[in-house]
Protein backbone atom coordinates (compact mmCIF):
# COMPACT_ATOMS: atom_id res chain seq x y z
CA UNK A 1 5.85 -34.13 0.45
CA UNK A 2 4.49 -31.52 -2.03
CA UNK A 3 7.04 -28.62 -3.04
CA UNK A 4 4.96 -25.36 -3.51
CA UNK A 5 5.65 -22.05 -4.49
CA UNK A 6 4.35 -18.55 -5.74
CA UNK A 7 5.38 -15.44 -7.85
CA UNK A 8 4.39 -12.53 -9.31
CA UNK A 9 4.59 -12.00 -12.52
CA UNK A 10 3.97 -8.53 -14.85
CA UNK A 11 3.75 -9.73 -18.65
CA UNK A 12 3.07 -6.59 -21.47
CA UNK A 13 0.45 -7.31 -24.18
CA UNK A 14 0.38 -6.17 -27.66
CA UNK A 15 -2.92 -6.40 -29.86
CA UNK A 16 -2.13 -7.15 -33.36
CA UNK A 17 -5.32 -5.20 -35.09
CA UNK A 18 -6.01 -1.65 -33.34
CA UNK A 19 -2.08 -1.38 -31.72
CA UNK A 20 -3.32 -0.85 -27.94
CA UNK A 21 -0.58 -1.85 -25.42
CA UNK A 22 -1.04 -3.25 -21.33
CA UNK A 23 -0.59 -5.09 -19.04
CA UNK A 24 -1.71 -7.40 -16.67
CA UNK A 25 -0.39 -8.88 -13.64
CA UNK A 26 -0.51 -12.55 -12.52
CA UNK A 27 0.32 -14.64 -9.59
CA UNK A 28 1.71 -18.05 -10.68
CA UNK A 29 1.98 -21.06 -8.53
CA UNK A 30 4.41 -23.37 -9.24
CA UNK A 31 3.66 -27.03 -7.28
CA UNK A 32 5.84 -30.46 -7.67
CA UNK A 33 4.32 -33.82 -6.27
CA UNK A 34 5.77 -35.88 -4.03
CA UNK A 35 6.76 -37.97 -7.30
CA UNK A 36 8.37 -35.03 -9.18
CA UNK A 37 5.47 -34.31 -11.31
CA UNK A 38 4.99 -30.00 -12.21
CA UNK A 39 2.12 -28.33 -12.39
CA UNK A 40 2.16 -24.65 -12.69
CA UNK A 41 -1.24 -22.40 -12.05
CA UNK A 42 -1.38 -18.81 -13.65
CA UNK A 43 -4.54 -16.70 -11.42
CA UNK A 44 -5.60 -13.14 -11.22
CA UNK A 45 -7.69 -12.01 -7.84
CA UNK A 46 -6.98 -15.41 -7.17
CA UNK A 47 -9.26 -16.94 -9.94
CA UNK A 48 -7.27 -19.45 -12.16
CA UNK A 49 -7.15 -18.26 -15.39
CA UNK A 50 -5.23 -19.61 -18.64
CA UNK A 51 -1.56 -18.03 -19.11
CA UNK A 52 -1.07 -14.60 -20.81
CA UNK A 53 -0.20 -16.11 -24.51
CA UNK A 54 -3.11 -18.13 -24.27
CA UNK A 55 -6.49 -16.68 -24.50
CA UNK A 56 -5.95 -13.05 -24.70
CA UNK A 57 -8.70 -10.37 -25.82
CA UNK A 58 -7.75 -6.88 -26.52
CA UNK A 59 -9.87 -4.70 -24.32
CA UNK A 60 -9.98 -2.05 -26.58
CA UNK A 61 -11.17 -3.94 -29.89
CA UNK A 62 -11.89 -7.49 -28.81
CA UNK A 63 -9.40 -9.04 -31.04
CA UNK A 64 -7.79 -12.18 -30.22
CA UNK A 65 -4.74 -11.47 -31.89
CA UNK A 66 -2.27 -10.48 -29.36
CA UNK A 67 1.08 -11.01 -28.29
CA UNK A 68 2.78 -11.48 -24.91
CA UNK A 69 5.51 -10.03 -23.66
CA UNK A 70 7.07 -11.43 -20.16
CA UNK A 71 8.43 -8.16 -18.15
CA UNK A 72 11.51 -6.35 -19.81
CA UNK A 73 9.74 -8.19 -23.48
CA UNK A 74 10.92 -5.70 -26.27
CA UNK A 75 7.33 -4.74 -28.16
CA UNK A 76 7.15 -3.05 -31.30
CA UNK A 77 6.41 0.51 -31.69
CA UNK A 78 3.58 2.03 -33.80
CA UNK A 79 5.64 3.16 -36.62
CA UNK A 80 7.09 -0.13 -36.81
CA UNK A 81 3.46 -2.11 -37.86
CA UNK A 82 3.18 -1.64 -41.69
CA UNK A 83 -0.93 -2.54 -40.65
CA UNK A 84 -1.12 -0.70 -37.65
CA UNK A 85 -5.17 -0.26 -37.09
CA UNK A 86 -6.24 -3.03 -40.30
CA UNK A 87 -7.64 -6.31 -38.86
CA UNK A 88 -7.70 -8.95 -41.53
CA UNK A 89 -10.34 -12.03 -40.88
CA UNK A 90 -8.71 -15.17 -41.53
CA UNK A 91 -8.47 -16.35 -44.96
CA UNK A 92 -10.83 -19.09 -44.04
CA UNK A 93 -13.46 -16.88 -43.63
CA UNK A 94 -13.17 -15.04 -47.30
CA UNK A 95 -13.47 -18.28 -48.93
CA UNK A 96 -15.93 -21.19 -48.18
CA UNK A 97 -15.60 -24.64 -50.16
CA UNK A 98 -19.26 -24.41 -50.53
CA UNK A 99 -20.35 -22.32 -53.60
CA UNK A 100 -23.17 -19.72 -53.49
CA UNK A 101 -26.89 -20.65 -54.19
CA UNK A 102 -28.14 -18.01 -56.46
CA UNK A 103 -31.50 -16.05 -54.76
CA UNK A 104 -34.49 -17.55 -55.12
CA UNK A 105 -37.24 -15.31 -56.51
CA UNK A 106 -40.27 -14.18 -54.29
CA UNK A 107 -42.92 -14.12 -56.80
């Protein structure tokens, strides 16, 4: 016998680089086999899709640095980002292990 059942959940989001705050609404389905074994499916318009701290895009800047809030989740105001509006790129991507090649001339 399978043990099934669904929710609705409301979860705030926070992106990191341009400060825009929403949020999105999922249904999650929560099933148990008849051998105890969870599974738990996150949709929205009844497409699976992966859980709000996973794989989140701002709509606003297309950053992938955002945070997730479950409904009631405190979030940080404006005034309290010191880098409210600066997106960084990764550290990886200022400095390669590879050095330069100098330009090759055209003549």
């Amino acid at each position: 016998m399978r043990d099934e059942f669904s929710t609705h959940e409301v979860w705030s989001l926070e992106c990191q680089c341009c400060g825009r705050v929403w949020q999105e609404g999922y249904g999650v389905r929560h099933v148990a086999d008849e051998r105890g074994h969870e599974a738990v499916v996150w949709t929205q318009a009844g497409e699976p899709v992966q859980p709000p701290w996973s794989g989140a895009d701002c709509p606003g800047c297309g950053a992938s640095t955002v945070s997730a809030f479950p409904q009631g989740g405190r979030l940080r105001s404006a005034a309290a980002r010191t880098d409210a509006g600066v997106c960084r790129p990764p550290v990886e991507a200022l400095y390669s292990p590879v050095p330069r090649k100098p330009p090759v001339p055209l003549y």
